[in-house]
C-alpha atoms as a PDB file:
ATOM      1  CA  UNK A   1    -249.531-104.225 -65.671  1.00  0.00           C
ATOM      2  CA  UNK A   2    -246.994-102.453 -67.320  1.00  0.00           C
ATOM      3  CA  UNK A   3    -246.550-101.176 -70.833  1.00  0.00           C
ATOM      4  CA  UNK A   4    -242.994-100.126 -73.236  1.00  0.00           C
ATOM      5  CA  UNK A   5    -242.890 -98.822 -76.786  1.00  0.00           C
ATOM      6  CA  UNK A   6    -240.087 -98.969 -78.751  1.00  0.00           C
ATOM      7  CA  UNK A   7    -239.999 -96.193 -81.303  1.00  0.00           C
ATOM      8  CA  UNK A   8    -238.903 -96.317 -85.190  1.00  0.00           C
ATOM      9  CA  UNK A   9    -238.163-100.331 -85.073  1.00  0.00           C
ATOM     10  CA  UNK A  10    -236.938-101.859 -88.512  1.00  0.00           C
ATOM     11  CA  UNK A  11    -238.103-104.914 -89.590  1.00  0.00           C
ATOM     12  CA  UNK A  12    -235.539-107.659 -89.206  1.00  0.00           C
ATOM     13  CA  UNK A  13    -233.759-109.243 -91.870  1.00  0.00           C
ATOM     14  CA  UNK A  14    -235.462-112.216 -91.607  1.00  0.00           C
ATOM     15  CA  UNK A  15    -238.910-111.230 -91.000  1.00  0.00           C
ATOM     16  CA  UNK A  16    -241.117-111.260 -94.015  1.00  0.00           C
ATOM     17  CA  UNK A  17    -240.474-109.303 -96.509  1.00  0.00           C
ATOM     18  CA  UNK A  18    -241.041-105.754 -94.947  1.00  0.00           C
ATOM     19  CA  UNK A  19    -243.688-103.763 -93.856  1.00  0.00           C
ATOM     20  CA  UNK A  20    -245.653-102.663 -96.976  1.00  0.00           C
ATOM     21  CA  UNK A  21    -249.160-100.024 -96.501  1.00  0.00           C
ATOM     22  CA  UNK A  22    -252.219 -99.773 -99.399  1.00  0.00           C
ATOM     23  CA  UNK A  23    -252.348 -96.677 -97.823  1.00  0.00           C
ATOM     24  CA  UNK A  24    -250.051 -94.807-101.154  1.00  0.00           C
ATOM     25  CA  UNK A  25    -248.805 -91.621 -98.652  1.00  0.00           C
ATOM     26  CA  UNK A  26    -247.438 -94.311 -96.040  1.00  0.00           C
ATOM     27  CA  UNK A  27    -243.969 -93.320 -95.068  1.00  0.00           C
ATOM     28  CA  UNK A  28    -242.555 -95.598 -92.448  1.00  0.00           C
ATOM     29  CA  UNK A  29    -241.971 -98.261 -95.011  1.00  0.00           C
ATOM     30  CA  UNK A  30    -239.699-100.485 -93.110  1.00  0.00           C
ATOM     31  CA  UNK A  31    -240.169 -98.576 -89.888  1.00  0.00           C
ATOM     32  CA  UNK A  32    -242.913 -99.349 -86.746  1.00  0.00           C
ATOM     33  CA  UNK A  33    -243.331 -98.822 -83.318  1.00  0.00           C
ATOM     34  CA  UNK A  34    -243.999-101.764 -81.335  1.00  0.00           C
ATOM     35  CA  UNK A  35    -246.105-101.949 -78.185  1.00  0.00           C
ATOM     36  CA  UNK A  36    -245.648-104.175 -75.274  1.00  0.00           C
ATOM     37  CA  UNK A  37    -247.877-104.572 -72.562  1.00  0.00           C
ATOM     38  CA  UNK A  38    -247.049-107.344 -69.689  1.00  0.00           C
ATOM     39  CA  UNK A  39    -249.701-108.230 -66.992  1.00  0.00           C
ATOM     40  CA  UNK A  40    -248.385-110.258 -64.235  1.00  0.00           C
ATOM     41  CA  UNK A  41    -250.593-112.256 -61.697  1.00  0.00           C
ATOM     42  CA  UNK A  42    -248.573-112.590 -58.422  1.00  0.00           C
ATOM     43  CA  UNK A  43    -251.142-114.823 -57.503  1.00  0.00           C
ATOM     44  CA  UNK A  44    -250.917-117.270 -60.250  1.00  0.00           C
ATOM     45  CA  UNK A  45    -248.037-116.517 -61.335  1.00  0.00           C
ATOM     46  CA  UNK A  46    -249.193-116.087 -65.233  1.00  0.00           C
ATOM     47  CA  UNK A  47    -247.706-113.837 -67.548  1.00  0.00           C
ATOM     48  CA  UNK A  48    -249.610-112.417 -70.572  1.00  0.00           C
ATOM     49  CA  UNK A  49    -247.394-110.571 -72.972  1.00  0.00           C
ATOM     50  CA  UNK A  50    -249.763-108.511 -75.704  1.00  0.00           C
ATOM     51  CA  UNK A  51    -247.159-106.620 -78.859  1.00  0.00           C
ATOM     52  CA  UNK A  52    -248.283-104.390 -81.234  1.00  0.00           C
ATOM     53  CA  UNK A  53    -247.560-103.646 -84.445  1.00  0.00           C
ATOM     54  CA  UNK A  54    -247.120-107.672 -85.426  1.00  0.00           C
ATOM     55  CA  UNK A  55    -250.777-107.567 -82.640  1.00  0.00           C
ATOM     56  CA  UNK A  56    -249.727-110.806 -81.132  1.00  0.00           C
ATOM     57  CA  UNK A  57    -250.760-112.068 -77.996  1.00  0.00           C
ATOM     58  CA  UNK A  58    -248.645-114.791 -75.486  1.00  0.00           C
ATOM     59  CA  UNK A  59    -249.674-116.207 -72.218  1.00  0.00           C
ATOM     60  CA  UNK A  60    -246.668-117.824 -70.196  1.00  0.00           C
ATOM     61  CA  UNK A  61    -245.965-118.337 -66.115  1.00  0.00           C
ATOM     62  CA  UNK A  62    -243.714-116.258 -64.185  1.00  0.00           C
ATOM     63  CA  UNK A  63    -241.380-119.330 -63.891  1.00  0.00           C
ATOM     64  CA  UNK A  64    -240.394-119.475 -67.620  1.00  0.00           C
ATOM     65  CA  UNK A  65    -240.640-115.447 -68.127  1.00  0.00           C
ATOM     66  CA  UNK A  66    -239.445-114.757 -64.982  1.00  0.00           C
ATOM     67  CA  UNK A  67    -241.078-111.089 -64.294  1.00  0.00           C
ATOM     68  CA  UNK A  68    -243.290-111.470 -61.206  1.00  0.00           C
ATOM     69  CA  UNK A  69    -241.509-114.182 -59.369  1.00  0.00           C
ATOM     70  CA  UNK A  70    -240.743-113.426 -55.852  1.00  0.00           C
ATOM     71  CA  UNK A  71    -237.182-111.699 -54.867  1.00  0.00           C
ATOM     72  CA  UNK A  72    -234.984-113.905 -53.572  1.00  0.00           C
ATOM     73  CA  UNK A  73    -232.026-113.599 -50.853  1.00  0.00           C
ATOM     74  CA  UNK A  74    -228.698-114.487 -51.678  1.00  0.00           C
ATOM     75  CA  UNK A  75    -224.906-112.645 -50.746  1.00  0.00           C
ATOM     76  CA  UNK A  76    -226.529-110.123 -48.475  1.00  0.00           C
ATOM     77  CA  UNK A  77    -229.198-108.781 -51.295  1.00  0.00           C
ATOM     78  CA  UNK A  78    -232.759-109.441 -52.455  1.00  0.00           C
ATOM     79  CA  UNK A  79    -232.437-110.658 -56.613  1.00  0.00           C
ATOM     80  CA  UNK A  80    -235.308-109.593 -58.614  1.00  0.00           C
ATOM     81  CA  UNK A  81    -235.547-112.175 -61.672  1.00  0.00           C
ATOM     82  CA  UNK A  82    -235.340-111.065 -65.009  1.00  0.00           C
ATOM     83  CA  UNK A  83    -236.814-113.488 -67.708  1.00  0.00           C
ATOM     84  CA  UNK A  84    -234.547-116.488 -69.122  1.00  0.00           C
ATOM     85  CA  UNK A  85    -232.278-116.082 -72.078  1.00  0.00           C
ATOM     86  CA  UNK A  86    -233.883-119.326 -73.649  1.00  0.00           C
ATOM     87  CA  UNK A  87    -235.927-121.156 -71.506  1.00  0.00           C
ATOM     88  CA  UNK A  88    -236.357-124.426 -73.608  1.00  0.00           C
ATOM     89  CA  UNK A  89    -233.127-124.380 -72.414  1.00  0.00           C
ATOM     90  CA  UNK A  90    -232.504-123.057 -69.281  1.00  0.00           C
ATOM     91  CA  UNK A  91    -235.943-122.147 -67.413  1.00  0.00           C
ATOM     92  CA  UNK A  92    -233.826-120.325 -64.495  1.00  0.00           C
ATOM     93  CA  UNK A  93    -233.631-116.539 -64.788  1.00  0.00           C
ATOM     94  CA  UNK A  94    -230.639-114.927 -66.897  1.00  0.00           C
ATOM     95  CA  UNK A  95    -230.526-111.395 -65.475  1.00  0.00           C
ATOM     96  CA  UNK A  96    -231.281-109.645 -61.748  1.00  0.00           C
ATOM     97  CA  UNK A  97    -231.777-106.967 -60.407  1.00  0.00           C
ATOM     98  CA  UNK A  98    -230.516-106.289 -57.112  1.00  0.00           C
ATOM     99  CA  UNK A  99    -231.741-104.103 -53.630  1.00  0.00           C
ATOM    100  CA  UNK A 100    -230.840-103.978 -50.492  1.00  0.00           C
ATOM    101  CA  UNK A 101    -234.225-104.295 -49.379  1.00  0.00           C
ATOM    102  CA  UNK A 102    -237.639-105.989 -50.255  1.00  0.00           C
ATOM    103  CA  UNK A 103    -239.646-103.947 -51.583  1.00  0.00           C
ATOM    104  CA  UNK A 104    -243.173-104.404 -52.399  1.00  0.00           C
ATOM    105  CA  UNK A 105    -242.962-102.650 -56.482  1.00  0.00           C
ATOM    106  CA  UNK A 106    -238.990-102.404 -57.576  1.00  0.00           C
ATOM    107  CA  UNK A 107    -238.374 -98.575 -58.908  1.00  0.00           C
ATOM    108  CA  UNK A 108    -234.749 -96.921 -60.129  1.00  0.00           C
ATOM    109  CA  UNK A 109    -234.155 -95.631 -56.327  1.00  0.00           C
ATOM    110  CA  UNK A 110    -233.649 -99.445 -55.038  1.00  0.00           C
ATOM    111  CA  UNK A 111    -231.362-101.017 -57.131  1.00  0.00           C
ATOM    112  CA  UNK A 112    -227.590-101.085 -56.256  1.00  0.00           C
ATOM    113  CA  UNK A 113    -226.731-103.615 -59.413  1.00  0.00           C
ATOM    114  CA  UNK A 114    -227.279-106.087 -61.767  1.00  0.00           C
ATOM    115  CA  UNK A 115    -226.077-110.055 -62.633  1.00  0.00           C
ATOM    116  CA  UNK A 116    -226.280-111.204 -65.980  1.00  0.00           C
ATOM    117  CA  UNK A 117    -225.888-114.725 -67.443  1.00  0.00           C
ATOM    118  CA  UNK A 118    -223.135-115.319 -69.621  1.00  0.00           C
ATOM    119  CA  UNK A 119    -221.290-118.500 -71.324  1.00  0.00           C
ATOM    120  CA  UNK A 120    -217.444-119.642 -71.123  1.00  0.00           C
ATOM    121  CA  UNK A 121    -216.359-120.769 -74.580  1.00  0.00           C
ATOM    122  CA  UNK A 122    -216.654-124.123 -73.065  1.00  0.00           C
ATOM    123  CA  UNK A 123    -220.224-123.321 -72.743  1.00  0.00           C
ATOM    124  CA  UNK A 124    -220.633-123.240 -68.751  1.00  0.00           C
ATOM    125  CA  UNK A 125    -222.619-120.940 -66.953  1.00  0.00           C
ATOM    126  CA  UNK A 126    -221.245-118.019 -65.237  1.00  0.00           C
ATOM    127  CA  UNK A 127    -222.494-114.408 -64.342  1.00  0.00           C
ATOM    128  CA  UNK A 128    -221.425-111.137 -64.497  1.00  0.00           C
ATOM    129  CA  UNK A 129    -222.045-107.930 -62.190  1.00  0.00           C
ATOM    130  CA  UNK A 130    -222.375-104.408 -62.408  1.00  0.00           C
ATOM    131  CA  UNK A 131    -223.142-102.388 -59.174  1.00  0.00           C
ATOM    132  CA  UNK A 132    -224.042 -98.420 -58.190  1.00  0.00           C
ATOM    133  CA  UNK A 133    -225.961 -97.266 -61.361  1.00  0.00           C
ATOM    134  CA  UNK A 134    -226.890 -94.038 -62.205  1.00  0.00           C
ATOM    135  CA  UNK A 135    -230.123 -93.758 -64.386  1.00  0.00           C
ATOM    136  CA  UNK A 136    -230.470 -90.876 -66.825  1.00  0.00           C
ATOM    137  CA  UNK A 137    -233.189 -89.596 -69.695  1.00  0.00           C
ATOM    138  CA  UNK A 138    -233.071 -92.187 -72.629  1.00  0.00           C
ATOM    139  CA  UNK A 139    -230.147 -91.485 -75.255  1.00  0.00           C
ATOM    140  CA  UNK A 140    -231.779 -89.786 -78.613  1.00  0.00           C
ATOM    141  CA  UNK A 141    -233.290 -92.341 -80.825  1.00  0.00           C
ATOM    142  CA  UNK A 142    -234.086 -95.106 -77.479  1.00  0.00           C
ATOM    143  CA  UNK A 143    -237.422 -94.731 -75.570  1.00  0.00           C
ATOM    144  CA  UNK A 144    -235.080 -97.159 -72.655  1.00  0.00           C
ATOM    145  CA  UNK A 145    -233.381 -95.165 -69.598  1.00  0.00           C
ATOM    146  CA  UNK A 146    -230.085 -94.539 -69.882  1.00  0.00           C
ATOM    147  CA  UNK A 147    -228.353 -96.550 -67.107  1.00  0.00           C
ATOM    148  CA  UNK A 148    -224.198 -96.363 -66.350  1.00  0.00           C
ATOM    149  CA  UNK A 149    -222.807 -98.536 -63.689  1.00  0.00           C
ATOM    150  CA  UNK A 150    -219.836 -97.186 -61.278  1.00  0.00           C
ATOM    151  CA  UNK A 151    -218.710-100.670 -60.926  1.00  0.00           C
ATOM    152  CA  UNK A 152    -218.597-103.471 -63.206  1.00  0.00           C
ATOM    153  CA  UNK A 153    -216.923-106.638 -62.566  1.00  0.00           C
ATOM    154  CA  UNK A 154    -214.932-106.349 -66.039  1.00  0.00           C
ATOM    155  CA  UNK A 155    -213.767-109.922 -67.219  1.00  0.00           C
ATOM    156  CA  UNK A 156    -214.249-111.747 -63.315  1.00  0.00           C
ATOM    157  CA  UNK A 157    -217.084-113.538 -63.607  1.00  0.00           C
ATOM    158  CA  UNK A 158    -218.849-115.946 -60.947  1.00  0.00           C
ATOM    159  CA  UNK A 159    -219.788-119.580 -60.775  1.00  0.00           C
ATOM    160  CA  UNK A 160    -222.606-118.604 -58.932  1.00  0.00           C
ATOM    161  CA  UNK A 161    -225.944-116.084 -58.546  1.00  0.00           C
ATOM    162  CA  UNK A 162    -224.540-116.055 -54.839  1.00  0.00           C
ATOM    163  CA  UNK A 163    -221.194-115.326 -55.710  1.00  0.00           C
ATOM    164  CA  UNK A 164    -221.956-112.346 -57.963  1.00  0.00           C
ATOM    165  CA  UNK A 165    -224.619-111.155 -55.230  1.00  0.00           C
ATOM    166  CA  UNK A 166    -221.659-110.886 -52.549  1.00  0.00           C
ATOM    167  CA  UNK A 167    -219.478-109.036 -54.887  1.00  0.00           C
ATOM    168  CA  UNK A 168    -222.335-106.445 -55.825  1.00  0.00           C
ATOM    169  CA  UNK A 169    -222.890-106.332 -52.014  1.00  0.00           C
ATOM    170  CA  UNK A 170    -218.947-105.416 -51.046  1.00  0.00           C
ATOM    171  CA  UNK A 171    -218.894-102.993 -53.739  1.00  0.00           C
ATOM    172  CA  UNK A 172    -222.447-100.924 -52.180  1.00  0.00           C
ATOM    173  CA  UNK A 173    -220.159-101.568 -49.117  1.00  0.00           C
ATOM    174  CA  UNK A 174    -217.217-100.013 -50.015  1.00  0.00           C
ATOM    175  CA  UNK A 175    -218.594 -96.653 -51.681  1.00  0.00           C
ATOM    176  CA  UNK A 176    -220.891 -96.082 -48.455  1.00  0.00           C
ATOM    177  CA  UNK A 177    -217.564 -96.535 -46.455  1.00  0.00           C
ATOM    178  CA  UNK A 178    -216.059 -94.357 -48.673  1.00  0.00           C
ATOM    179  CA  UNK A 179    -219.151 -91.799 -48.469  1.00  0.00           C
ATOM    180  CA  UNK A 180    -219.086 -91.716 -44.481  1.00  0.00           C
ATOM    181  CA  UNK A 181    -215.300 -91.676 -44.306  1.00  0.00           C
ATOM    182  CA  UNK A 182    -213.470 -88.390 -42.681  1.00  0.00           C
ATOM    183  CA  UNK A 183    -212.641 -85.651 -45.575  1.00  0.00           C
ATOM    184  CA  UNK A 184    -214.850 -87.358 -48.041  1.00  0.00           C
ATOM    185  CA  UNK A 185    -217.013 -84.519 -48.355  1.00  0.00           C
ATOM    186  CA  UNK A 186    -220.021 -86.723 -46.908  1.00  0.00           C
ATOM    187  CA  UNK A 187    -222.555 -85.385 -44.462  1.00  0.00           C
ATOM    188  CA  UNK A 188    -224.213 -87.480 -42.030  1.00  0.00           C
ATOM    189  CA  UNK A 189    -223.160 -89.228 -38.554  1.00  0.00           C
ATOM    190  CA  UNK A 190    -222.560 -87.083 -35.177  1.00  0.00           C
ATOM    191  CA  UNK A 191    -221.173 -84.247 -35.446  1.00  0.00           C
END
């Protein structure tokens, strides 16, 4: 089970009217924090999703949500699903995460990049990739890690998960090349 709050959240243009308190010395008019708590069964493979602030509850499977589905190998890496942009419309996972190794709980320390879904103007799948990230506190104002990427794959993009696995993969390649080559100020190796 895991749990995120997002601090001082405005009510959406389109949500109801706003946010309005009997109690007469409220002062977040417009303003909430909402509370997310996901519990995964690896088991079952059933999501529950339980939000504050609106207090709504959601049960789903780890196929259309995509937390808590296995890892899976592709372009030297282990992916770690993320949950599907729109899954009435595509139930397959839009973002990963990616390691070198399986682990048995994902943390910061494992992951050497990231694949994203995105959409040609012709509307056909691709995916992006960012690799070596460095995670820092959360900007002011965001509860979220701050996470910059040493290596992003700019406007290439890739017909495939596979595709933008092996170009993550060359890219943790190259900078540990880099890292154990002569003069690069990298310790390690005999000596």
């Amino acid at each position: 089970m895991t749990t995120r709050t997002e601090y001082d959240q405005r009510w959406g243009r389109f949500d109801e009217g706003g946010h309005s308190c009997p109690n007469e010395d409220c002062n977040h008019h417009d303003r909430y924090d909402r509370l997310t708590v996901r519990i995964v069964c690896h088991s079952c493979h059933v999501v529950q999703l339980i939000t504050g602030e609106e207090h709504s509850w959601a049960g789903t499977t780890t196929a259309s949500i995509g937390y808590g589905q296995p890892p899976k190998r592709a372009g030297g890496l282990w992916l770690y699903p993320g949950p599907p942009l729109l899954e009435r419309l595509n139930p397959e996972p839009s973002a990963y995460l990616c390691t070198l190794e399986k682990v048995a709980e994902l943390t910061e320390k494992d992951i050497v990049g990231a694949i994203a879904e995105e959409h040609t103007k012709r509307h056909r799948l691709v995916w992006s990739a960012s690799a070596l990230p460095t995670v820092s506190a959360p900007l002011p104002g965001h509860t979220a890690p701050y996470v910059a990427w040493a290596k992003d794959s700019g406007d290439q993009r890739f017909p495939t998960v596979a595709a933008a696995a092996k170009w993550v993969k060359a890219q943790v390649d190259a900078a540990t090349e880099e890292a154990a080559a002569p003069g690069s100020g990298a310790t390690g190796g005999a000596g």
